[in-house]
Protein backbone atom coordinates (compact mmCIF):
# COMPACT_ATOMS: atom_id res chain seq x y z
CA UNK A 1 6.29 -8.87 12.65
CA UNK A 2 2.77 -8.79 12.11
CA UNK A 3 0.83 -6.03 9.46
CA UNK A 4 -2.48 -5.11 9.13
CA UNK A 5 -3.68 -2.99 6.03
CA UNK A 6 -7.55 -1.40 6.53
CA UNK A 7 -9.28 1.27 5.01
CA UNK A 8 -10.81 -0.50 2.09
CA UNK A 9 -14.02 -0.37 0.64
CA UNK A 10 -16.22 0.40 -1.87
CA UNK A 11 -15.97 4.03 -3.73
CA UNK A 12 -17.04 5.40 -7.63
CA UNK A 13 -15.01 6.13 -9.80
CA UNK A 14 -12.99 9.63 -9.08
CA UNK A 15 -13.21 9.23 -5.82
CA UNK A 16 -10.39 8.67 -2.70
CA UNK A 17 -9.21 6.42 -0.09
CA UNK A 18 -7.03 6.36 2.41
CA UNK A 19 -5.59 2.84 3.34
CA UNK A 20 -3.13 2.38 6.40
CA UNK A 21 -1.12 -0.54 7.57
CA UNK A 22 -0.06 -0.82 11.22
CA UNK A 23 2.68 -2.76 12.05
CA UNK A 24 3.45 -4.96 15.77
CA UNK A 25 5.95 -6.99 16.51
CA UNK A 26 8.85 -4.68 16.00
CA UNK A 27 10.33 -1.04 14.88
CA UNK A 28 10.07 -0.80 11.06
CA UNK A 29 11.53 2.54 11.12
CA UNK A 30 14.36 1.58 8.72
CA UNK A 31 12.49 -0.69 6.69
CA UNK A 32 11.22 -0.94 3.37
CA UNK A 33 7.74 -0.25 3.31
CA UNK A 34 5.23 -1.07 0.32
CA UNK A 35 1.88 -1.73 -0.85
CA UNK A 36 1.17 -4.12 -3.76
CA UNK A 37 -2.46 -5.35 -5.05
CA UNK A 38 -3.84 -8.16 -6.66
CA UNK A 39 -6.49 -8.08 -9.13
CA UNK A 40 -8.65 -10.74 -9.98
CA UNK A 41 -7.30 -13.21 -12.52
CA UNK A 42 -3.99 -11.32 -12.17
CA UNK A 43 -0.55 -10.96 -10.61
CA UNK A 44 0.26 -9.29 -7.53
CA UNK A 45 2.09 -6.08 -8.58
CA UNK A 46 3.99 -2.95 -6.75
CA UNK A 47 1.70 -0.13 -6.19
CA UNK A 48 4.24 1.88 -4.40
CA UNK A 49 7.66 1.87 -2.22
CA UNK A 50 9.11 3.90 0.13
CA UNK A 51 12.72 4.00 1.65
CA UNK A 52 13.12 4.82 5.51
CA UNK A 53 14.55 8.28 4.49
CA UNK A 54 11.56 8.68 2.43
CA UNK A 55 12.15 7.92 -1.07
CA UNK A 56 9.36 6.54 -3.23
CA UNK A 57 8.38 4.65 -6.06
CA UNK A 58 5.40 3.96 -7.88
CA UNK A 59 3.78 1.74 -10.52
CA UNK A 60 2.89 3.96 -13.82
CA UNK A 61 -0.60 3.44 -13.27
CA UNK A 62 -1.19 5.34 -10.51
CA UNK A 63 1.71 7.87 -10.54
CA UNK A 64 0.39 11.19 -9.85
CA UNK A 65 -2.89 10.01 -8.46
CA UNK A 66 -1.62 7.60 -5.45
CA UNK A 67 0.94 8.97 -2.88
CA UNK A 68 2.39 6.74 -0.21
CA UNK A 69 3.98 7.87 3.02
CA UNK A 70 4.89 6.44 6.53
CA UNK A 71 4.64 7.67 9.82
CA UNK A 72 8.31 5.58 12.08
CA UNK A 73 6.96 6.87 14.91
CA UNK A 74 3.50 5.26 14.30
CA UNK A 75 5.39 1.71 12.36
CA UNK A 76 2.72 2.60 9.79
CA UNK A 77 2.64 2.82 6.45
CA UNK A 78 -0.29 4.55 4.19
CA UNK A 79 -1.92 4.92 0.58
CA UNK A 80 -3.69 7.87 -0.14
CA UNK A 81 -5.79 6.75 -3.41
CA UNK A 82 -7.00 10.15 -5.26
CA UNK A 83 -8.75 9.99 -8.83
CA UNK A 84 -9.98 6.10 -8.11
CA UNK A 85 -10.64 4.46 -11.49
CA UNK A 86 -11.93 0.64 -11.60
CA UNK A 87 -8.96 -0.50 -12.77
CA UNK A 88 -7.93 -0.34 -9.34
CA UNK A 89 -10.12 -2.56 -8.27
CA UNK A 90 -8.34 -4.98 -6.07
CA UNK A 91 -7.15 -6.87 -2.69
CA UNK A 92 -4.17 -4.55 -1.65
CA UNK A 93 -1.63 -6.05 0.72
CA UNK A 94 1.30 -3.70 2.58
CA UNK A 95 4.62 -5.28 2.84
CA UNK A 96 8.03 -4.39 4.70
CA UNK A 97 11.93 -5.97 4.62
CA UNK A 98 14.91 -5.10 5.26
CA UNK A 99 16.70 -1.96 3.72
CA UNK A 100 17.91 -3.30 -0.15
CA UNK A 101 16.34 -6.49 0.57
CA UNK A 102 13.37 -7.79 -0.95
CA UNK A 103 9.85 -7.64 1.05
CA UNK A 104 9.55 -10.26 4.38
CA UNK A 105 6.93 -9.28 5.88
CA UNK A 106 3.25 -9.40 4.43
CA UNK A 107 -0.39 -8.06 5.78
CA UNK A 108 -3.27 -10.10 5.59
CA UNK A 109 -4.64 -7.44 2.35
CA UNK A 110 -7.94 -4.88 2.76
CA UNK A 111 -10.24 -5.20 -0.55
CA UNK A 112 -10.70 -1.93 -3.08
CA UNK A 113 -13.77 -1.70 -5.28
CA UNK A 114 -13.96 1.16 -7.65
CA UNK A 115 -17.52 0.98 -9.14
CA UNK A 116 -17.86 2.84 -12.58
């Protein structure tokens, strides 16, 4: 399974982004699909989850201002990013796995700069 996450780039503060994440390789229709990020100096952390029947989770930081969703028919996963704030400044990486499993399968990251 292969993943790559675009859409990055550089936006100010209070503004959006839309990153998606393609996936090849094979169906990921029931998996688990995710995004994480890493911040400089920092660990990588869960941004957000979501469940092949379409249940999500998110990290308190960006609850209410990030929404994931996934398209099976596409294998793709994306990150809409409303309300940007610098703190979100950071290399974000989708991920997928099997159903209750942890996450297998990584993407290579796509780089967010929120400038204040």
């Amino acid at each position: 399974v292969q993943l790559q996450a675009f859409g990055g780039g550089l936006v100010q503060a209070g503004g959006s982004l839309r990153l998606s994440c393609a996936a090849s390789g094979r169906t990921l229709s029931r998996a688990l699909m995710g995004w994480f990020r890493q911040a400089p100096g920092k660990q990588r952390e869960l941004v957000a989850g979501i469940t092949s029947g379409g249940s999500t989770n998110y990290a308190d930081s960006v609850k209410g201002r990030f929404t994931i969703s996934r398209d099976n028919a596409k294998n793709a996963v994306y990150l809409q990013m409303n309300s940007l704030e610098p703190e979100d400044t950071a290399v974000y990486y989708c991920a997928a796995g099997p159903p209750g499993q942890s996450y297998t399968y990584w993407g290579q990251g796509t780089k967010v700069t929120v400038s204040s």
